[in-house]
PDB file of N, CA and C in Angstrom:
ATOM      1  N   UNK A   1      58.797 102.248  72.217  1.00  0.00           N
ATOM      2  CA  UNK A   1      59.206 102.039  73.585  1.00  0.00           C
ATOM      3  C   UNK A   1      60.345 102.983  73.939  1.00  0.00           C
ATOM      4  N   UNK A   2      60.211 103.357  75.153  1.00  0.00           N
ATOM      5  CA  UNK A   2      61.124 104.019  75.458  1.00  0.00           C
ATOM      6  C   UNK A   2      62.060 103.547  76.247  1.00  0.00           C
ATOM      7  N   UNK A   3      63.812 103.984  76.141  1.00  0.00           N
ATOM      8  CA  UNK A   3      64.466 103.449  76.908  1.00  0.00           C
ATOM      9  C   UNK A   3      64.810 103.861  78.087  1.00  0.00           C
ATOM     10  N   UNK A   4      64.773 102.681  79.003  1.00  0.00           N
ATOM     11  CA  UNK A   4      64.848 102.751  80.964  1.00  0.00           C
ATOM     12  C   UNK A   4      66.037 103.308  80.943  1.00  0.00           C
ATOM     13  N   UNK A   5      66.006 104.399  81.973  1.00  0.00           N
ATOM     14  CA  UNK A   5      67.323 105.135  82.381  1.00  0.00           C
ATOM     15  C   UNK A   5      67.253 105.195  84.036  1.00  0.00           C
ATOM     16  N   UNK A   6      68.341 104.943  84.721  1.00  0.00           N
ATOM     17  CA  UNK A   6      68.754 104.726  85.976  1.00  0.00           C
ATOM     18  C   UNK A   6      69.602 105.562  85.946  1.00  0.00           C
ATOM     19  N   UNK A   7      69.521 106.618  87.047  1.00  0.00           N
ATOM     20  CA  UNK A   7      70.545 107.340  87.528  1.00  0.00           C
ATOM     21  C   UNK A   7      71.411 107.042  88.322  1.00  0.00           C
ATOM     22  N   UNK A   8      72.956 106.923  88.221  1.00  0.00           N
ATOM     23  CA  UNK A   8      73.619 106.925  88.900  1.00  0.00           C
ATOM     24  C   UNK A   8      74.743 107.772  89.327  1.00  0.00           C
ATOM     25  N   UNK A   9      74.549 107.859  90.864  1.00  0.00           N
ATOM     26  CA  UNK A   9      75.422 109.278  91.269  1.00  0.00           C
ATOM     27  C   UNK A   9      76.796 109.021  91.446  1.00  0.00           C
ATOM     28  N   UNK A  10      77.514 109.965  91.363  1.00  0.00           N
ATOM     29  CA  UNK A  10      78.998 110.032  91.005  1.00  0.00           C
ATOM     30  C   UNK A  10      79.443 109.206  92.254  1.00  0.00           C
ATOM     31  N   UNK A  11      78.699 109.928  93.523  1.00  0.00           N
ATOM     32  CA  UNK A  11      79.001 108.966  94.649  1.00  0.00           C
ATOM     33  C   UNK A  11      79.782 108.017  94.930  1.00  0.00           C
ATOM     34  N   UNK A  12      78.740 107.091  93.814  1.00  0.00           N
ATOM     35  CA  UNK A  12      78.846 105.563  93.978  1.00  0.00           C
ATOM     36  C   UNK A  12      80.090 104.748  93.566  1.00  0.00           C
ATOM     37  N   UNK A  13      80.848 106.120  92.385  1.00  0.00           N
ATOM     38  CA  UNK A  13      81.878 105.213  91.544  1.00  0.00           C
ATOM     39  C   UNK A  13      83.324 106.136  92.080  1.00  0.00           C
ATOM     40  N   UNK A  14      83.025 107.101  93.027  1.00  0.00           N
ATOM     41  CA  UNK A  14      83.944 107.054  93.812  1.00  0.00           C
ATOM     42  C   UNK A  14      84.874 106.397  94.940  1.00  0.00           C
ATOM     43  N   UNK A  15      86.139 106.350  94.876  1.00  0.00           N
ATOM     44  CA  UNK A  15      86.872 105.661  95.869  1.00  0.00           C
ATOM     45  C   UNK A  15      86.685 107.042  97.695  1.00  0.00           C
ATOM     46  N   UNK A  16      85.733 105.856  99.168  1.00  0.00           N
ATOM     47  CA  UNK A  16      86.085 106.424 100.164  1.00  0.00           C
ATOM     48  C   UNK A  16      87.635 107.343 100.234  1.00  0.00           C
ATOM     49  N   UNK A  17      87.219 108.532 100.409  1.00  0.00           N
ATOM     50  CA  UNK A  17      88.289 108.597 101.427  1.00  0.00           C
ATOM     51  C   UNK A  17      88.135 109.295 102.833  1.00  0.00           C
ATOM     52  N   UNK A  18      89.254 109.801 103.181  1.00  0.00           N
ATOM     53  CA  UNK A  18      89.190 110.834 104.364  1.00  0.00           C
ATOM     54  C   UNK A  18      90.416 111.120 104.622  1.00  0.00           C
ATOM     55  N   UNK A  19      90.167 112.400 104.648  1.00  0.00           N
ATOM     56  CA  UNK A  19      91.311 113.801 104.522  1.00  0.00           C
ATOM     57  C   UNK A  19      92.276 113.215 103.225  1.00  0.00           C
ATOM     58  N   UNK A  20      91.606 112.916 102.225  1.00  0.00           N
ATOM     59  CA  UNK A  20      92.083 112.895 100.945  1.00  0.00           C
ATOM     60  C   UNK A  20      92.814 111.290 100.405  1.00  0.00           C
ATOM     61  N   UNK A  21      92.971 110.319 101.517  1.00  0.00           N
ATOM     62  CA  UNK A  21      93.642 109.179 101.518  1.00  0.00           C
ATOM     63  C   UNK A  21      92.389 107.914 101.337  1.00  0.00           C
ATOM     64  N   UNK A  22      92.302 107.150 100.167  1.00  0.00           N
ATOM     65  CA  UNK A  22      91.560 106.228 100.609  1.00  0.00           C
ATOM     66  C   UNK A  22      91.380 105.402 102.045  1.00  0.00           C
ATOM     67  N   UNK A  23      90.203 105.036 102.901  1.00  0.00           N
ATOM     68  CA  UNK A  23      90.008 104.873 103.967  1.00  0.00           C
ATOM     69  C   UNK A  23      90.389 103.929 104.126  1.00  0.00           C
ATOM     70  N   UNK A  24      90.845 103.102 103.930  1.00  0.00           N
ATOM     71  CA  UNK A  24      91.663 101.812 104.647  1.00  0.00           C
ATOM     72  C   UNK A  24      93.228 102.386 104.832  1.00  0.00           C
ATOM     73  N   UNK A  25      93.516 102.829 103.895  1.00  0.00           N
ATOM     74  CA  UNK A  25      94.922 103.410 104.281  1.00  0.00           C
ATOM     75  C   UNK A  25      95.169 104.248 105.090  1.00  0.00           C
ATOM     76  N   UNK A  26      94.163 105.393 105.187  1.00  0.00           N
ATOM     77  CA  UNK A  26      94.369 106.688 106.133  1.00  0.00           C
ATOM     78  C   UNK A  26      93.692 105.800 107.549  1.00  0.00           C
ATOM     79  N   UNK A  27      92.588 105.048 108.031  1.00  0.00           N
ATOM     80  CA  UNK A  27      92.520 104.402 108.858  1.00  0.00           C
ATOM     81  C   UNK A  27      94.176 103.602 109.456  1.00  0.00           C
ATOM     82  N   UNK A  28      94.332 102.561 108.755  1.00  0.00           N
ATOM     83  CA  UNK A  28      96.046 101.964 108.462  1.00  0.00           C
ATOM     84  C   UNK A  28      96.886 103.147 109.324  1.00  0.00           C
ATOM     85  N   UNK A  29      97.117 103.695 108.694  1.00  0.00           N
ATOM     86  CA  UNK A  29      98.669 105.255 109.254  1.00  0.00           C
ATOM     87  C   UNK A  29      97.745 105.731 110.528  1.00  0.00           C
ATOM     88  N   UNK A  30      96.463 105.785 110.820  1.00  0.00           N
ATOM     89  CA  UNK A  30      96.135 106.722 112.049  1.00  0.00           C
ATOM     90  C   UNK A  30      96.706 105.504 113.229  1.00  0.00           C
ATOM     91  N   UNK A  31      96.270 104.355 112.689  1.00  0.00           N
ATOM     92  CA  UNK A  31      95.845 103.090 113.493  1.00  0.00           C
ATOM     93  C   UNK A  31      97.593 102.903 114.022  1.00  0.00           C
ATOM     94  N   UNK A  32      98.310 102.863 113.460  1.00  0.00           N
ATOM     95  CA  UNK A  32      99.817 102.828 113.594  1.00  0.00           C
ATOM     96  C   UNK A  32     100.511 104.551 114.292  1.00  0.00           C
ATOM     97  N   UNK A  33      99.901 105.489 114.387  1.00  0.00           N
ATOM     98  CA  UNK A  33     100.729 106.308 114.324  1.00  0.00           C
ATOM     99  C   UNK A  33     100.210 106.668 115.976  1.00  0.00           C
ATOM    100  N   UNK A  34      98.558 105.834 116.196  1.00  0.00           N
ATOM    101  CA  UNK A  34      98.025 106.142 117.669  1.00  0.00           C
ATOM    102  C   UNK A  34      98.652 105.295 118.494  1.00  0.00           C
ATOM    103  N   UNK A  35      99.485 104.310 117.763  1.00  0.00           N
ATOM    104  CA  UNK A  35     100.195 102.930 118.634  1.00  0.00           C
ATOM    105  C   UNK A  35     101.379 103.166 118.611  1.00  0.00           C
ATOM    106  N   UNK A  36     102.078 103.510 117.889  1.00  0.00           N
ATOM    107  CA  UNK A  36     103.628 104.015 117.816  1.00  0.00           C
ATOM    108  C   UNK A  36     103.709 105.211 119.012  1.00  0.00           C
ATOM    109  N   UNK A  37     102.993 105.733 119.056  1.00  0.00           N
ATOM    110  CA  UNK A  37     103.105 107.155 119.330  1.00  0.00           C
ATOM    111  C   UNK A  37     102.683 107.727 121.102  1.00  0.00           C
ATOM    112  N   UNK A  38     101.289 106.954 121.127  1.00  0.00           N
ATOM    113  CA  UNK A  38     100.910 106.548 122.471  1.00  0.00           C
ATOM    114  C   UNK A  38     101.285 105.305 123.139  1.00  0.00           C
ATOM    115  N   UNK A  39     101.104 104.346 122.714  1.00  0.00           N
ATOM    116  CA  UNK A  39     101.717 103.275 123.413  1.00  0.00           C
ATOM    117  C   UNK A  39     103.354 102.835 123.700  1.00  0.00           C
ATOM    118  N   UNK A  40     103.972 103.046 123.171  1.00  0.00           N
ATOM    119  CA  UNK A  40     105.541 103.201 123.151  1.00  0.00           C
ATOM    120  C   UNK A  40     105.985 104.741 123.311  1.00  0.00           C
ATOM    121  N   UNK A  41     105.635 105.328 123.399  1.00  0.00           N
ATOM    122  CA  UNK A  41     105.672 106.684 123.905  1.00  0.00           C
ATOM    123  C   UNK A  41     107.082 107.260 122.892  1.00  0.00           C
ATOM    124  N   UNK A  42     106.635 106.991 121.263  1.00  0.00           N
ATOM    125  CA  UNK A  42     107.462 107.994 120.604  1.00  0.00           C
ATOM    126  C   UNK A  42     107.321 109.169 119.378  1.00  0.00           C
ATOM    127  N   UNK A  43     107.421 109.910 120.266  1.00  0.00           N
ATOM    128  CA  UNK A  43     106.732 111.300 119.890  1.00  0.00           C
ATOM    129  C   UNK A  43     107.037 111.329 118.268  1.00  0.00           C
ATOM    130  N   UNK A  44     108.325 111.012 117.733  1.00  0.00           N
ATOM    131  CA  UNK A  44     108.860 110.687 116.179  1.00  0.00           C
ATOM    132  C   UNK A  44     108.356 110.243 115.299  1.00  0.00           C
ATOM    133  N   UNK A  45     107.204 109.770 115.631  1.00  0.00           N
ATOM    134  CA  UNK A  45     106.289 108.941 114.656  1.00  0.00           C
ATOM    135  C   UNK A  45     105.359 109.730 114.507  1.00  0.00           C
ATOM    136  N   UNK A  46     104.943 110.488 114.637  1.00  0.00           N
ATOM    137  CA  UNK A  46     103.728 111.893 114.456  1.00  0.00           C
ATOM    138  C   UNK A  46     104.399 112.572 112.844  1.00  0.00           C
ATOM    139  N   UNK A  47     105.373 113.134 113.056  1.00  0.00           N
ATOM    140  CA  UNK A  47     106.180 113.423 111.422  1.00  0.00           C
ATOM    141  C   UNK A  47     106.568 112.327 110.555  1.00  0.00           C
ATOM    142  N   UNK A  48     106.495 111.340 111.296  1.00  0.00           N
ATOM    143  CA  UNK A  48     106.921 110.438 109.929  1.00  0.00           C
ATOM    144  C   UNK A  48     105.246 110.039 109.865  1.00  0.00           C
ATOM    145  N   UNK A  49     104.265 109.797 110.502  1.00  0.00           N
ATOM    146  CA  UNK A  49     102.613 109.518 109.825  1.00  0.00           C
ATOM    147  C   UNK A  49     102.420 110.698 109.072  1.00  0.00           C
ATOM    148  N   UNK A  50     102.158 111.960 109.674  1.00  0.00           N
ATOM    149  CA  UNK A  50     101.601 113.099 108.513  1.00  0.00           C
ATOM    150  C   UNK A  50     102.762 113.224 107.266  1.00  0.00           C
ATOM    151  N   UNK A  51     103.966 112.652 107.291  1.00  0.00           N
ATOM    152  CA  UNK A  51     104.586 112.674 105.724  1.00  0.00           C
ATOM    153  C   UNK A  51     103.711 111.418 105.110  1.00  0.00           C
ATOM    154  N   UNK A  52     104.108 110.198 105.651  1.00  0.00           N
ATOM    155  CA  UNK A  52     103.370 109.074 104.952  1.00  0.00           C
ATOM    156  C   UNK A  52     101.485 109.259 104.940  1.00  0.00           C
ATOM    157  N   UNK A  53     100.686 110.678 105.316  1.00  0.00           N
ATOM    158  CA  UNK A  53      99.616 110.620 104.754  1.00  0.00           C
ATOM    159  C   UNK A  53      99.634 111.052 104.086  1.00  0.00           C
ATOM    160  N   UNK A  54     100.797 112.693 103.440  1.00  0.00           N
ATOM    161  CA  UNK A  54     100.631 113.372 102.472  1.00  0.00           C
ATOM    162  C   UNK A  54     100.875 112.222 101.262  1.00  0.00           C
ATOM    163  N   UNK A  55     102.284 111.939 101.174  1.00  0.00           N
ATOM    164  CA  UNK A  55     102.635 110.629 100.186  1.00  0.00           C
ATOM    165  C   UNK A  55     101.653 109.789  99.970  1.00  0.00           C
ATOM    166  N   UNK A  56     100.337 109.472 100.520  1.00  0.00           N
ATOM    167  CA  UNK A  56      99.122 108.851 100.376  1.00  0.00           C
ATOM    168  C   UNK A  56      98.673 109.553  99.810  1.00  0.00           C
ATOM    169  N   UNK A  57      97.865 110.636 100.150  1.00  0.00           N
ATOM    170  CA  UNK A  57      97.133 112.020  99.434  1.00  0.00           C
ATOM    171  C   UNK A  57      97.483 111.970  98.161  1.00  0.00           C
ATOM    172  N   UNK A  58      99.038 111.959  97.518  1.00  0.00           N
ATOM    173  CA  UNK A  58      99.469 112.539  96.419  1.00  0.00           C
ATOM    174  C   UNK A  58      99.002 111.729  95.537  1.00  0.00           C
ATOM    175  N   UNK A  59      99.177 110.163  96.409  1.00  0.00           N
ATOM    176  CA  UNK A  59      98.643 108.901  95.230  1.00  0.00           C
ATOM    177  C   UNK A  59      97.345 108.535  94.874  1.00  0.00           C
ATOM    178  N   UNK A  60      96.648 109.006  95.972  1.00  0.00           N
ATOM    179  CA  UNK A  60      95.030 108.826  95.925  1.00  0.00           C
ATOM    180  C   UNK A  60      94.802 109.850  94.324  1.00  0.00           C
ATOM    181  N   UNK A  61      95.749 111.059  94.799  1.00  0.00           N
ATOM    182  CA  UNK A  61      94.916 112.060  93.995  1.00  0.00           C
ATOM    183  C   UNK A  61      95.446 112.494  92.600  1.00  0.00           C
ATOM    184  N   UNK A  62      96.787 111.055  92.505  1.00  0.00           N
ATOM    185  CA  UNK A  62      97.306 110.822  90.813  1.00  0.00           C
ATOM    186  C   UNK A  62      96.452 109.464  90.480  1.00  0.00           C
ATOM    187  N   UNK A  63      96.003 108.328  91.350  1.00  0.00           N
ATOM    188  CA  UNK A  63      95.097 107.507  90.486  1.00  0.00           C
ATOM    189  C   UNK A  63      94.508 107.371  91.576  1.00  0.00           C
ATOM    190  N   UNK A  64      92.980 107.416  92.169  1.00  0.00           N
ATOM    191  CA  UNK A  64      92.168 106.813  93.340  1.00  0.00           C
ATOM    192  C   UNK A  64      92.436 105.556  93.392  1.00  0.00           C
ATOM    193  N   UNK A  65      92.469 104.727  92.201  1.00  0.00           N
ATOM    194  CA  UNK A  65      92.658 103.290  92.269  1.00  0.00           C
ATOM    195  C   UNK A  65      94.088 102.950  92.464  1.00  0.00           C
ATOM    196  N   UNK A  66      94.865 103.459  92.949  1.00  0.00           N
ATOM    197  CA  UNK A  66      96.161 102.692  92.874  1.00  0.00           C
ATOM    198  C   UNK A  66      96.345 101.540  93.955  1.00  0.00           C
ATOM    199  N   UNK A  67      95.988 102.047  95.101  1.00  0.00           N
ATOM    200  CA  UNK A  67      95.967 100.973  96.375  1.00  0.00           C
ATOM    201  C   UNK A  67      95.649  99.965  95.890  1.00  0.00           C
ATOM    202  N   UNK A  68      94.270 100.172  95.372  1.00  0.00           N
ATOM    203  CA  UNK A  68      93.959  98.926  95.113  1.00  0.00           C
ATOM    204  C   UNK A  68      94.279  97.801  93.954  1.00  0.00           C
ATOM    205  N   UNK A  69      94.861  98.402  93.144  1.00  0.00           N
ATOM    206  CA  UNK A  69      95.693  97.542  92.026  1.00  0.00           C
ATOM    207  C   UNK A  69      96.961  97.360  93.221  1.00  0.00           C
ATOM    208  N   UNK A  70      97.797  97.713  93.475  1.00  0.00           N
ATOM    209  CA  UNK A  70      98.765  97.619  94.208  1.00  0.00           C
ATOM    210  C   UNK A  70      98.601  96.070  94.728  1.00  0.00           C
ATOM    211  N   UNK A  71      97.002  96.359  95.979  1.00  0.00           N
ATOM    212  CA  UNK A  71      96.881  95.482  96.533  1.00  0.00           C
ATOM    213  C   UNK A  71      96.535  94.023  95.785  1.00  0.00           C
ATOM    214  N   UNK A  72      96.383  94.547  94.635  1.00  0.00           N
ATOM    215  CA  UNK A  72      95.685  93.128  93.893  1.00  0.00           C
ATOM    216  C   UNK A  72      97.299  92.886  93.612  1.00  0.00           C
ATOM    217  N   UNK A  73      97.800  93.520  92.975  1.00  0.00           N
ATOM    218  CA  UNK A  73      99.235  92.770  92.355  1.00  0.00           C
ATOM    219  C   UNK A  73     100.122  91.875  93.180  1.00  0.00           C
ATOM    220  N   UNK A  74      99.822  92.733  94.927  1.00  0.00           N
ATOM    221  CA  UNK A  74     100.217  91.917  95.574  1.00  0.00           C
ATOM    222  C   UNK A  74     100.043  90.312  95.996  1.00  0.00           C
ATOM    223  N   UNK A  75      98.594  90.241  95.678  1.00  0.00           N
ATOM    224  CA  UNK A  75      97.853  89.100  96.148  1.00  0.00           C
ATOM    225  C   UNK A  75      98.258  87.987  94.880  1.00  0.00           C
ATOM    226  N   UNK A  76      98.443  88.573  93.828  1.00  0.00           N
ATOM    227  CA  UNK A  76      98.576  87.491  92.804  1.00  0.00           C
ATOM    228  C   UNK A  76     100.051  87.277  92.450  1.00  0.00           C
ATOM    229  N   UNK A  77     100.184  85.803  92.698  1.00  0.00           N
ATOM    230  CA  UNK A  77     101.841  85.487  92.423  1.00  0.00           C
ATOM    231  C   UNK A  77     102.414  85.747  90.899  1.00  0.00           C
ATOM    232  N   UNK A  78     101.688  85.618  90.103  1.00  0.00           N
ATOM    233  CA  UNK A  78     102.862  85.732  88.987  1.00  0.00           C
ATOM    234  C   UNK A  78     101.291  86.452  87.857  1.00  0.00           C
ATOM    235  N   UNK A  79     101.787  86.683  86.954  1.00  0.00           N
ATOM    236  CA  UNK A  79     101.327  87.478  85.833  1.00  0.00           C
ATOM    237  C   UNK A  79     100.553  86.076  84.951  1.00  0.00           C
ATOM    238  N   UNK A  80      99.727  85.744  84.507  1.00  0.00           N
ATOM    239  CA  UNK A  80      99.563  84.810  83.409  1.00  0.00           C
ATOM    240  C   UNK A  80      99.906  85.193  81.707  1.00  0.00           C
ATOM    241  N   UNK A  81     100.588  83.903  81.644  1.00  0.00           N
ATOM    242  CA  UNK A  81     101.354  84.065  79.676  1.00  0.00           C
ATOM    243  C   UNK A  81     100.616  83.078  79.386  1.00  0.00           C
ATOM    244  N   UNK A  82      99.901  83.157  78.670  1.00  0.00           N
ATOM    245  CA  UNK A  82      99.043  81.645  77.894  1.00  0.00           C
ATOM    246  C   UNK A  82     100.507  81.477  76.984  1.00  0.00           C
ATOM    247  N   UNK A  83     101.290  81.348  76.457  1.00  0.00           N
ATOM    248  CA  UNK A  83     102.019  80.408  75.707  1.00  0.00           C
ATOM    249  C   UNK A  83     103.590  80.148  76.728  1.00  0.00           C
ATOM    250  N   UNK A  84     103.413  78.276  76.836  1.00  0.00           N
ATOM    251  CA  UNK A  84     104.391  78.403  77.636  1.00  0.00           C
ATOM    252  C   UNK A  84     105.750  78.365  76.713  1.00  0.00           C
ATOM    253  N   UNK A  85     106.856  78.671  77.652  1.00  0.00           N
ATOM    254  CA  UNK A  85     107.959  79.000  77.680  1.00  0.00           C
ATOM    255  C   UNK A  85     109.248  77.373  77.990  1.00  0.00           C
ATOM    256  N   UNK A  86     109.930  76.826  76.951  1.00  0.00           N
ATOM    257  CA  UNK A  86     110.508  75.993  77.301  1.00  0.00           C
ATOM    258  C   UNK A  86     111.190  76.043  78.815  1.00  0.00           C
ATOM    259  N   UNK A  87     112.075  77.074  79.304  1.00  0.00           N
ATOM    260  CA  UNK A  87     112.898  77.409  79.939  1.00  0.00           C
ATOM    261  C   UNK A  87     112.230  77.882  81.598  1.00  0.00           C
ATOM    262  N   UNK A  88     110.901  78.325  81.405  1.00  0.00           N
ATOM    263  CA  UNK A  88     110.022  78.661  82.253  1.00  0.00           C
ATOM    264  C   UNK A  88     109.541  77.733  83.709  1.00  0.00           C
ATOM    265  N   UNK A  89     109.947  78.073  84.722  1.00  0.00           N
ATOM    266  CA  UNK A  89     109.490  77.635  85.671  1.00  0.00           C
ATOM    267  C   UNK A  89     107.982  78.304  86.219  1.00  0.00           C
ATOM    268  N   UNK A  90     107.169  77.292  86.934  1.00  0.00           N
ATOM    269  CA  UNK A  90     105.713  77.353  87.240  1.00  0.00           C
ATOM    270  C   UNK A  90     105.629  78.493  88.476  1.00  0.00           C
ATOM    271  N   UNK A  91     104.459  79.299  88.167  1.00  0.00           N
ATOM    272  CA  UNK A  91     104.660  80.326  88.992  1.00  0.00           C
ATOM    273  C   UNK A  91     105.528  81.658  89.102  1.00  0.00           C
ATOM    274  N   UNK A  92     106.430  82.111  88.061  1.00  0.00           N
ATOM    275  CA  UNK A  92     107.425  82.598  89.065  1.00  0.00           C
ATOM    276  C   UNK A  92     107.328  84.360  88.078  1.00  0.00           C
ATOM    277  N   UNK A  93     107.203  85.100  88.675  1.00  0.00           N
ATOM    278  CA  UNK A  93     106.890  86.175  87.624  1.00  0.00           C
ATOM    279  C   UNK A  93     108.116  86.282  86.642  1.00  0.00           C
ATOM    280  N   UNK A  94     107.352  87.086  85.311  1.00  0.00           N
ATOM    281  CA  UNK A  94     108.813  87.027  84.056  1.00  0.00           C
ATOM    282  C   UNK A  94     109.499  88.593  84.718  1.00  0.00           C
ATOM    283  N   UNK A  95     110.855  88.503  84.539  1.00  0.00           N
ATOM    284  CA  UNK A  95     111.444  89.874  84.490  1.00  0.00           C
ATOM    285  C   UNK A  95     110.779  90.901  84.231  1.00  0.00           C
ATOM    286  N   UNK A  96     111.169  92.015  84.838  1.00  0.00           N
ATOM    287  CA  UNK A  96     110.112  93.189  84.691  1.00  0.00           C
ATOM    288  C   UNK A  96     109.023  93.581  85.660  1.00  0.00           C
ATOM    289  N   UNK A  97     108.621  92.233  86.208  1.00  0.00           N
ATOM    290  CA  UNK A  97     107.023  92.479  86.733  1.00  0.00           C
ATOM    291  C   UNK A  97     107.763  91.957  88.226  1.00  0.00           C
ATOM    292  N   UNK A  98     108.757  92.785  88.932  1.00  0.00           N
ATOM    293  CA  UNK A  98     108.558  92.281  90.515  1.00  0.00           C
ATOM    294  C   UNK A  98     109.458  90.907  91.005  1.00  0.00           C
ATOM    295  N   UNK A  99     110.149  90.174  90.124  1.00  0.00           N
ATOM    296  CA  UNK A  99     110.460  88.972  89.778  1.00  0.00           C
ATOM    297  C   UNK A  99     111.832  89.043  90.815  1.00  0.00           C
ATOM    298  N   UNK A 100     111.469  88.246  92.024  1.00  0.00           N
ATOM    299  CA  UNK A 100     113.112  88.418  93.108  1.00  0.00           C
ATOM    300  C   UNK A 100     112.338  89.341  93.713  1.00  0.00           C
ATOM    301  N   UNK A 101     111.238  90.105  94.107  1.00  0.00           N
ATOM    302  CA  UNK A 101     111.564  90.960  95.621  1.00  0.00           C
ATOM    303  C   UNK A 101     110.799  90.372  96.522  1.00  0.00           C
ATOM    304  N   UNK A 102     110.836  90.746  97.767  1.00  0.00           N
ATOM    305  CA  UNK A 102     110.151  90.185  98.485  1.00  0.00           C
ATOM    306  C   UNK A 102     108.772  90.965  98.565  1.00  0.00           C
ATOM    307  N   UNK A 103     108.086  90.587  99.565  1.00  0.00           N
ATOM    308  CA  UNK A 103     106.738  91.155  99.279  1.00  0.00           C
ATOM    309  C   UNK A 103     105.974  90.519 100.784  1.00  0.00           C
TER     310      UNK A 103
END
């Protein structure tokens, strides 16, 4: 017997982007920079979006996935330790991992 092979294109296991920023984010900064900019009428926000897309760009294109770990880390309150800790309160991240900022 021979073994089934499925091709899969690089495509697929790529992260969207456009103009180099994953697309929720570069959507995000256009979506803010057409409302800052046109609707409040301040022209200042045009240089501060194209810095905050390059600073996007740079991160897309040191890990594609970072947003999205980012975004996961955000979503989850504390880190899991399977062995508890006498001293340990429920929930609360250990030192190191974010522990006190806001978010």
């Amino acid at each position: 017997m021979d073994r089934r092979v499925t091709p899969i294109h690089q495509s697929l296991l790529e992260v969207k982007t456009v103009a180099g920023v994953e697309s929720r984010m570069a959507i995000l900064n256009g979506t803010f920079a057409a409302a800052f900019t046109l609707g409040l009428n301040n022209p200042w926000m045009l240089p501060v979006a194209v810095v905050t897309h390059i600073f996007l760009r740079w991160l897309t294109r040191k890990d594609p996935h970072i947003i999205k770990i980012y975004s996961q880390y955000r979503i989850l309150g504390s880190v899991y330790d399977p062995w508890p800790k006498r001293k340990q309160r429920t929930n609360m991240r250990p030192k190191g991992f974010g522990q006190g900022l806001l978010y």
